[in-house]
PDB file of N, CA and C in Angstrom:
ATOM      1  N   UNK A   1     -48.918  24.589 -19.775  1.00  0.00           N
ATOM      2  CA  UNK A   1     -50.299  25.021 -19.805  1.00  0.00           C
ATOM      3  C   UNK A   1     -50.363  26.362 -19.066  1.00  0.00           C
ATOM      4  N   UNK A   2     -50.654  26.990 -19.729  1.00  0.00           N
ATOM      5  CA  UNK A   2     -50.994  28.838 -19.050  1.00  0.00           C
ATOM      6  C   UNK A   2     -52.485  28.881 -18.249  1.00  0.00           C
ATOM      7  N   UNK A   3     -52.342  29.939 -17.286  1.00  0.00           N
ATOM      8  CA  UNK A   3     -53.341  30.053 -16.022  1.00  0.00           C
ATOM      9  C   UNK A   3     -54.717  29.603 -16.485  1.00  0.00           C
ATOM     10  N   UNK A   4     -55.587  29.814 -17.609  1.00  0.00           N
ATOM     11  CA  UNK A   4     -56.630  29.762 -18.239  1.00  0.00           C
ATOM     12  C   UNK A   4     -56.760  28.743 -18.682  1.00  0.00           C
ATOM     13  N   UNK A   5     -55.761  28.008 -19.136  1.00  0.00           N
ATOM     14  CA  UNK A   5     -55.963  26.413 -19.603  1.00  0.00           C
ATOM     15  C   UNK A   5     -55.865  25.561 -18.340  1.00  0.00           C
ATOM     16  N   UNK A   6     -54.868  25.990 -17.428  1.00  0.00           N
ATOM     17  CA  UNK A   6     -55.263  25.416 -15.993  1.00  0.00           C
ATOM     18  C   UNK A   6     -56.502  25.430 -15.142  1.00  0.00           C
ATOM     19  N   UNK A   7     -57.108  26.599 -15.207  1.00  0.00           N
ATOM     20  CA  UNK A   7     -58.240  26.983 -14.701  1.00  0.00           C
ATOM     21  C   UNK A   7     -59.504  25.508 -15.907  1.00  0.00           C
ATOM     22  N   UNK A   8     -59.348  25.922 -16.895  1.00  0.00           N
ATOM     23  CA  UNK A   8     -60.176  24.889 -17.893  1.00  0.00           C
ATOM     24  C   UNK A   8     -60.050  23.227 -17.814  1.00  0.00           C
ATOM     25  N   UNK A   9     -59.097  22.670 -17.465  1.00  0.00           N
ATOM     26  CA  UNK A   9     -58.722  21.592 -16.854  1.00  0.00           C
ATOM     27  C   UNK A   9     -59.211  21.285 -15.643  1.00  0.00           C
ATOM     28  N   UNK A  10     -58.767  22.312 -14.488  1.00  0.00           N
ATOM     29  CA  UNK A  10     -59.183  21.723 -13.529  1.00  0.00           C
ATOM     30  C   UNK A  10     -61.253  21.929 -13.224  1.00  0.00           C
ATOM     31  N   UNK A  11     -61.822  22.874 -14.095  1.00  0.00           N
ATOM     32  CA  UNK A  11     -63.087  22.717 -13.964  1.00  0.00           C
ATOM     33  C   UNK A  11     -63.458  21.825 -14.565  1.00  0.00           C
ATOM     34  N   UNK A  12     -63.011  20.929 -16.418  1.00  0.00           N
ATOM     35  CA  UNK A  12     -63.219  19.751 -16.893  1.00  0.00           C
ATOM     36  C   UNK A  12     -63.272  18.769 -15.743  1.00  0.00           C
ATOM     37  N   UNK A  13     -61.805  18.693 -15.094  1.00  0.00           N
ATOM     38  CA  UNK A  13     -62.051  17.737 -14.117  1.00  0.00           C
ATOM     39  C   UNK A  13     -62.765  17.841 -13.036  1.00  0.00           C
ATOM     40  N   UNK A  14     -63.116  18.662 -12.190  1.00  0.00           N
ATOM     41  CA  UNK A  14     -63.801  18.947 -11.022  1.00  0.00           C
ATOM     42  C   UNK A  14     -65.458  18.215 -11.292  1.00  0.00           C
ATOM     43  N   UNK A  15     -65.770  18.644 -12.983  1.00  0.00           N
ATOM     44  CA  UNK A  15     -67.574  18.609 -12.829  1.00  0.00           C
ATOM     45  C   UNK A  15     -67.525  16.829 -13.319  1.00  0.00           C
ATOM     46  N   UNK A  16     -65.962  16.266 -13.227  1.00  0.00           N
ATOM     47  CA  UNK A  16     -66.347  14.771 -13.239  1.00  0.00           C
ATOM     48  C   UNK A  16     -66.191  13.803 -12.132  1.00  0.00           C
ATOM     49  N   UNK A  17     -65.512  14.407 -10.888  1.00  0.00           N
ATOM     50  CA  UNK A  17     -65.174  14.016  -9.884  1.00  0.00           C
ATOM     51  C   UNK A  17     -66.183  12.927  -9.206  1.00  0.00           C
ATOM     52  N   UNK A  18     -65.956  11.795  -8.230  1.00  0.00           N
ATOM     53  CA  UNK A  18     -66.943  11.561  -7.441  1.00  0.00           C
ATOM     54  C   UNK A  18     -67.500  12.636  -6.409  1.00  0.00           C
ATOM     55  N   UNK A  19     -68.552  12.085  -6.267  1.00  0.00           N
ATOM     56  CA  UNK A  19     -69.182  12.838  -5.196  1.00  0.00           C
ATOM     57  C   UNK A  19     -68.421  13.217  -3.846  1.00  0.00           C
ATOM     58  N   UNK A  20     -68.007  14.117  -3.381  1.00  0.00           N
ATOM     59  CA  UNK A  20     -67.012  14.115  -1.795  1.00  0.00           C
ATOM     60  C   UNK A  20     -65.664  13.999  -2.433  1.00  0.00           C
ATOM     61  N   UNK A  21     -65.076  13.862  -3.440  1.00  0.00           N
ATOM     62  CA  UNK A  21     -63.730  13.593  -3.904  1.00  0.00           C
ATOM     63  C   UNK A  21     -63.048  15.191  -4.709  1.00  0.00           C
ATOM     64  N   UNK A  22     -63.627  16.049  -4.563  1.00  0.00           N
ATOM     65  CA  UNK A  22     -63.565  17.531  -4.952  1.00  0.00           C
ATOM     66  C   UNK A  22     -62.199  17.930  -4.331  1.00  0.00           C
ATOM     67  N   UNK A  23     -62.390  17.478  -3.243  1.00  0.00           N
ATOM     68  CA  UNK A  23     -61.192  18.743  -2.495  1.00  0.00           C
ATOM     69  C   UNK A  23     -59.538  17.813  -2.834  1.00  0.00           C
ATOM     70  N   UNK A  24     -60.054  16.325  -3.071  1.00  0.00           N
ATOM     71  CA  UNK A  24     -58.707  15.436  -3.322  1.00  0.00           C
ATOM     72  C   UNK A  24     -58.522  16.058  -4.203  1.00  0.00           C
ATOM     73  N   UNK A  25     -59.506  16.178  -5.306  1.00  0.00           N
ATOM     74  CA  UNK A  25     -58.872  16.191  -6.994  1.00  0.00           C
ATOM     75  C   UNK A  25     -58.242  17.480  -6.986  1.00  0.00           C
ATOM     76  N   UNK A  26     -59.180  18.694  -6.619  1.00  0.00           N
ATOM     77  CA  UNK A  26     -58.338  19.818  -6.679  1.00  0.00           C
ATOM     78  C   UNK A  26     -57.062  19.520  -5.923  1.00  0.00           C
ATOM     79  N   UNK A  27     -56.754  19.344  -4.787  1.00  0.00           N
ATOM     80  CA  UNK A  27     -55.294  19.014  -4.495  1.00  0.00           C
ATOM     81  C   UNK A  27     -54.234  18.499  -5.116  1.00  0.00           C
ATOM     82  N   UNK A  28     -54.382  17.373  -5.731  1.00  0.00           N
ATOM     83  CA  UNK A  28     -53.901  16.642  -6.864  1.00  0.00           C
ATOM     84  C   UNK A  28     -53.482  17.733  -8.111  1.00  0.00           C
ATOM     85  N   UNK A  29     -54.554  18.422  -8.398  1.00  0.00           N
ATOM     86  CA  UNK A  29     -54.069  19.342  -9.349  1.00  0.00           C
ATOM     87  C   UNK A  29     -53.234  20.341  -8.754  1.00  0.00           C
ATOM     88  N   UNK A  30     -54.034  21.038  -8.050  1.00  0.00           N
ATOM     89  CA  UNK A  30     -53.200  22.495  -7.663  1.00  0.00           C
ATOM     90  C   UNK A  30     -51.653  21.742  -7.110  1.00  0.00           C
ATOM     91  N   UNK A  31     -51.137  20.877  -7.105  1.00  0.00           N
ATOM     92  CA  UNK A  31     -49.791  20.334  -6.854  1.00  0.00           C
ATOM     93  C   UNK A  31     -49.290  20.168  -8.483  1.00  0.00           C
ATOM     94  N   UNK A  32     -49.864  19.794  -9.361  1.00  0.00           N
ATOM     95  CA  UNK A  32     -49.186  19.321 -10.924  1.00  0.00           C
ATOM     96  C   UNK A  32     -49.120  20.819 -11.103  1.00  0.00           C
ATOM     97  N   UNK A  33     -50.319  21.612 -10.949  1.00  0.00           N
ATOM     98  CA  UNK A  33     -50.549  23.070 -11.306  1.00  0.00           C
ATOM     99  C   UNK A  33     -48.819  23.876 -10.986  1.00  0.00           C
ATOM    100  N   UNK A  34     -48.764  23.593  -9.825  1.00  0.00           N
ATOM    101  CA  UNK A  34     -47.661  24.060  -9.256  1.00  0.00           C
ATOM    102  C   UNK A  34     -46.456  23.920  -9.572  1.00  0.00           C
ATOM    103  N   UNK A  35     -45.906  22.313  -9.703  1.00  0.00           N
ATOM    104  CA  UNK A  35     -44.627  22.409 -10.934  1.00  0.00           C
ATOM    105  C   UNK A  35     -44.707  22.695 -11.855  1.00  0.00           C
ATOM    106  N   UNK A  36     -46.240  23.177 -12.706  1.00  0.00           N
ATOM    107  CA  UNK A  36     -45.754  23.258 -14.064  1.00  0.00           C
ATOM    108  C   UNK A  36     -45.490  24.752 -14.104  1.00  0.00           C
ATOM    109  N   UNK A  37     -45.580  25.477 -13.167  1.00  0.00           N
ATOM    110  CA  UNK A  37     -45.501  26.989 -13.019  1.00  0.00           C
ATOM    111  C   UNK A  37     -44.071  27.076 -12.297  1.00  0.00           C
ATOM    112  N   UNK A  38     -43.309  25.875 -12.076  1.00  0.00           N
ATOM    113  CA  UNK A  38     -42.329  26.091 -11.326  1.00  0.00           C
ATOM    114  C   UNK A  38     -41.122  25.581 -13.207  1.00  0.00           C
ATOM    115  N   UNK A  39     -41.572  24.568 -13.272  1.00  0.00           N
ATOM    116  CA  UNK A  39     -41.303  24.097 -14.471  1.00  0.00           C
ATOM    117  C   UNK A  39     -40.498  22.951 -14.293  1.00  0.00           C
ATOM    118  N   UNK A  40     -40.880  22.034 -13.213  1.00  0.00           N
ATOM    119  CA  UNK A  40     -40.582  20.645 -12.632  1.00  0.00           C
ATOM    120  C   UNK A  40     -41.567  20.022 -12.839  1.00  0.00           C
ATOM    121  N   UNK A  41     -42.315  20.176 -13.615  1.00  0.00           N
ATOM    122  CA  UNK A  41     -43.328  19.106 -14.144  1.00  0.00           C
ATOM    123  C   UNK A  41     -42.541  18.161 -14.749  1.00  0.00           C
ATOM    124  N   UNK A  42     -42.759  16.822 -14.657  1.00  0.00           N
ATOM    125  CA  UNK A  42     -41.913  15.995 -15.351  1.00  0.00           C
ATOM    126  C   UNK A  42     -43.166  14.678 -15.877  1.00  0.00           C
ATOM    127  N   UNK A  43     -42.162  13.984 -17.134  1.00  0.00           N
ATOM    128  CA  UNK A  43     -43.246  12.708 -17.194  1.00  0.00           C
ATOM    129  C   UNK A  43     -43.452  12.048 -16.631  1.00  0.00           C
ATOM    130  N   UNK A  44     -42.834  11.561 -15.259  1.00  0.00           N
ATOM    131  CA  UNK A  44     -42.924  10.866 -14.135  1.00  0.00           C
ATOM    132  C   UNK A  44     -44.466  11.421 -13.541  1.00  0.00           C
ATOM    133  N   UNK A  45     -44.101  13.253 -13.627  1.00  0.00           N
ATOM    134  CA  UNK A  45     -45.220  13.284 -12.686  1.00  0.00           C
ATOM    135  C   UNK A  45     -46.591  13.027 -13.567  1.00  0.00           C
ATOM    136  N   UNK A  46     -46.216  13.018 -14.723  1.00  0.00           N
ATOM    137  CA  UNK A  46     -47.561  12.608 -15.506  1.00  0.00           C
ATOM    138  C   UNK A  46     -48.365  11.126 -15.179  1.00  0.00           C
ATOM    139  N   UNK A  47     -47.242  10.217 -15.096  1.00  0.00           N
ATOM    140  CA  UNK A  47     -47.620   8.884 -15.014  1.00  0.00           C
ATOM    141  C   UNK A  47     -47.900   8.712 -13.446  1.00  0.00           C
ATOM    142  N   UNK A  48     -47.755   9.471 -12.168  1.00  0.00           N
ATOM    143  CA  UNK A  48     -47.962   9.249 -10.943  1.00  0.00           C
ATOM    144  C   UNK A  48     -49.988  10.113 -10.514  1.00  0.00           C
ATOM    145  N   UNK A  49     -49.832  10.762 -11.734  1.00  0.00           N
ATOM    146  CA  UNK A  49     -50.963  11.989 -11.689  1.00  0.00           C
ATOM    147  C   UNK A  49     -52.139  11.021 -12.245  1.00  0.00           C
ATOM    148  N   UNK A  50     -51.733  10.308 -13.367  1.00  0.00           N
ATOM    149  CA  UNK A  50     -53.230   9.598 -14.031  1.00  0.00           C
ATOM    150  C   UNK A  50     -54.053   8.729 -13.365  1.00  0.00           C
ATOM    151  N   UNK A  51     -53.130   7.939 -12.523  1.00  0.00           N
ATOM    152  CA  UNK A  51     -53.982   7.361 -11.978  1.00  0.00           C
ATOM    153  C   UNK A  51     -54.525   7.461 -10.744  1.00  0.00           C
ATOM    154  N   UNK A  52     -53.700   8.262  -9.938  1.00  0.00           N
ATOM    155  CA  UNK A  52     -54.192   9.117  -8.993  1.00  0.00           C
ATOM    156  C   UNK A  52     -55.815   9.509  -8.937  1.00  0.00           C
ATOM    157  N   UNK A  53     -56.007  10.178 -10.001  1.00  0.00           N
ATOM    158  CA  UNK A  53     -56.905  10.849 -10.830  1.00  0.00           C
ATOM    159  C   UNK A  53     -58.225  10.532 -11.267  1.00  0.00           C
ATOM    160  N   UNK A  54     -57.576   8.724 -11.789  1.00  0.00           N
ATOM    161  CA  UNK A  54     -58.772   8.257 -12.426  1.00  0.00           C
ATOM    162  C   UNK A  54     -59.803   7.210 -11.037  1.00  0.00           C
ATOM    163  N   UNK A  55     -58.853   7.431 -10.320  1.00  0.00           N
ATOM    164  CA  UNK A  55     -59.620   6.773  -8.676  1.00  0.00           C
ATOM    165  C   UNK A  55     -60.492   7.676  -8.312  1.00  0.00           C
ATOM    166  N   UNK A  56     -60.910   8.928  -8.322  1.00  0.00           N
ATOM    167  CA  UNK A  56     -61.669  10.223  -8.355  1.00  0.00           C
ATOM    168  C   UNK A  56     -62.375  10.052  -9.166  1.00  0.00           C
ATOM    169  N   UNK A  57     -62.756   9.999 -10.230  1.00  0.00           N
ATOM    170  CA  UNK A  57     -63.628  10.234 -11.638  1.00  0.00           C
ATOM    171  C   UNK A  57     -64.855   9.399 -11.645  1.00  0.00           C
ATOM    172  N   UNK A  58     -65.597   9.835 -11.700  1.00  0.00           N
ATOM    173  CA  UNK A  58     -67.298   8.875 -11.623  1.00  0.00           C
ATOM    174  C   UNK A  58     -66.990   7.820 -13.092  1.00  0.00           C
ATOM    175  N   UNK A  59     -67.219   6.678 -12.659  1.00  0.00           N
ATOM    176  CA  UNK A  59     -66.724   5.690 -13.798  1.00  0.00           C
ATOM    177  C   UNK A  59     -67.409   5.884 -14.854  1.00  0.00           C
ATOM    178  N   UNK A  60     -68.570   6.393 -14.902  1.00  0.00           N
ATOM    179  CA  UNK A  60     -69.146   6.712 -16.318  1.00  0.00           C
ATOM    180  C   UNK A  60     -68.125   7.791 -16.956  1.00  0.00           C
ATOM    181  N   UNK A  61     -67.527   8.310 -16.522  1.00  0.00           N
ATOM    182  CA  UNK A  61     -66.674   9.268 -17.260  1.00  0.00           C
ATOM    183  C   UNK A  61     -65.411   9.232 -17.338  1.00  0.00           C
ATOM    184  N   UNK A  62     -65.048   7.946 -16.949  1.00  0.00           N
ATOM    185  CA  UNK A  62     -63.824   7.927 -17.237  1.00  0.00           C
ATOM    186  C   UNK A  62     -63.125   7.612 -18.204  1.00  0.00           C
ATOM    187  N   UNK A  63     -63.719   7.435 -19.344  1.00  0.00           N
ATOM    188  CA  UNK A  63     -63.138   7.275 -20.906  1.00  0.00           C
ATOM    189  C   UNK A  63     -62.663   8.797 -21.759  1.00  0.00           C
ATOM    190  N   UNK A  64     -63.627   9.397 -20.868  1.00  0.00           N
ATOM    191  CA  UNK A  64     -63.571  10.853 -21.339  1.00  0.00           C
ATOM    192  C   UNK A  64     -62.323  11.243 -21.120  1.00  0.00           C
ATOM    193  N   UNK A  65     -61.595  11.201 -19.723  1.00  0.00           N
ATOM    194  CA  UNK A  65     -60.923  11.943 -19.039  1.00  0.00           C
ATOM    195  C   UNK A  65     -59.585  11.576 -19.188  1.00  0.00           C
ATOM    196  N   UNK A  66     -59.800  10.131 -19.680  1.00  0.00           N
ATOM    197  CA  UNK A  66     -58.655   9.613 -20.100  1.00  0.00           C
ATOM    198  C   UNK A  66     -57.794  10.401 -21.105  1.00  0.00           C
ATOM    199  N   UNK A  67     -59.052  10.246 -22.109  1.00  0.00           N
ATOM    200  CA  UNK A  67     -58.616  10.925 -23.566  1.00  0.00           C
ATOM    201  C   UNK A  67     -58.399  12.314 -23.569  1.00  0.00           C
ATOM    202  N   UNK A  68     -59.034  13.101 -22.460  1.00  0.00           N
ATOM    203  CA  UNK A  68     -58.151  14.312 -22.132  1.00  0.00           C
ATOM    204  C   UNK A  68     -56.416  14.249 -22.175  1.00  0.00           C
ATOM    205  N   UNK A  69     -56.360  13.654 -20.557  1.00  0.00           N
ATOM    206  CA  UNK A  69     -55.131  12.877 -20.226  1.00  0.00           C
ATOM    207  C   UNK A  69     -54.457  13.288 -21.071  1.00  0.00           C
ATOM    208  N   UNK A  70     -55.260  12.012 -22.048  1.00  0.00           N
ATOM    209  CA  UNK A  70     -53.598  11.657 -22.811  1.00  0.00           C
ATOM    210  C   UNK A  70     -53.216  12.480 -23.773  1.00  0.00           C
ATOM    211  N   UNK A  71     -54.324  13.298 -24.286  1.00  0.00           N
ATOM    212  CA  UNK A  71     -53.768  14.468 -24.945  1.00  0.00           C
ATOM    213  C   UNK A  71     -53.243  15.373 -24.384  1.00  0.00           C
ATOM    214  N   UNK A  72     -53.143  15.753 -23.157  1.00  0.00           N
ATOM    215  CA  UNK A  72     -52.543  16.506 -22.377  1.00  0.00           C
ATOM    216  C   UNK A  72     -51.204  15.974 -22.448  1.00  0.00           C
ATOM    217  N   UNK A  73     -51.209  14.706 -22.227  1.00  0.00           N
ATOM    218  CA  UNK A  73     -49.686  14.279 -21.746  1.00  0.00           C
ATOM    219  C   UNK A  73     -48.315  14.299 -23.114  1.00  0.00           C
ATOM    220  N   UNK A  74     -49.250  13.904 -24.106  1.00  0.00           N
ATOM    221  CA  UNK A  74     -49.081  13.880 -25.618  1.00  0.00           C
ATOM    222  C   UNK A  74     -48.315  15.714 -26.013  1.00  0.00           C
ATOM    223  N   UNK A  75     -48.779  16.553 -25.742  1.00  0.00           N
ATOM    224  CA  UNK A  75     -48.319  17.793 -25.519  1.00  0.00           C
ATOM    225  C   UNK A  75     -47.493  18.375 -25.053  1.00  0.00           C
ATOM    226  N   UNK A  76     -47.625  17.671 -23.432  1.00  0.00           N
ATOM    227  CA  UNK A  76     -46.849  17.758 -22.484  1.00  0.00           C
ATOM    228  C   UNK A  76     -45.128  17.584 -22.778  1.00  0.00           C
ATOM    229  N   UNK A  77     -45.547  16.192 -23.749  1.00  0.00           N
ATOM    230  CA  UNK A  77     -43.908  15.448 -23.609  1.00  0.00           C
ATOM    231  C   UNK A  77     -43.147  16.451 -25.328  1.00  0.00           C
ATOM    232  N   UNK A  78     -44.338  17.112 -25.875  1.00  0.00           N
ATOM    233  CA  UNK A  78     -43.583  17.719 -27.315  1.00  0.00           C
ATOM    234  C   UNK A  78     -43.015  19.055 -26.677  1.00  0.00           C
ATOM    235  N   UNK A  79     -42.732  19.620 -25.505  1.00  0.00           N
ATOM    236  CA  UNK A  79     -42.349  20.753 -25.678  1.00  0.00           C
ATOM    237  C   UNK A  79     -40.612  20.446 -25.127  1.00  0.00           C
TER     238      UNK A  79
END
């Protein structure tokens, strides 16, 4: 994912966050952000990241974010 699709991700996720859970989630990311710019992103870290993730997410929205996810991850694993 290039700087702009990172940037687009992590604002998707940010405006679903719980309330007070902002600075986790960005952390959480800006760390995935970081191997994937290193290029140690791995599927491990995919499967340690989701659910991390979905403990953050206001439960009304978490069907959404899923289906991000998994299209992300779906991508992730074709390159």
């Amino acid at each position: 994912m290039d700087k702009q699709g990172q940037e687009k991700f992590m604002e998707f996720i940010l405006e679903r966050v719980q309330e007070g859970k902002e600075a986790e989630a960005r952390a959480v990311l800006a760390e995935n952000f970081k191997k994937q710019d290193e290029g140690t992103f791995s599927q491990e870290d995919i499967r340690a990241f989701i659910p991390k993730m979905m403990g953050l997410i206001k439960p009304e929205r978490l069907a959404e974010v899923q289906a991000v996810a998994t299209r992300f991850s779906g991508e992730f694993g074709q390159r």
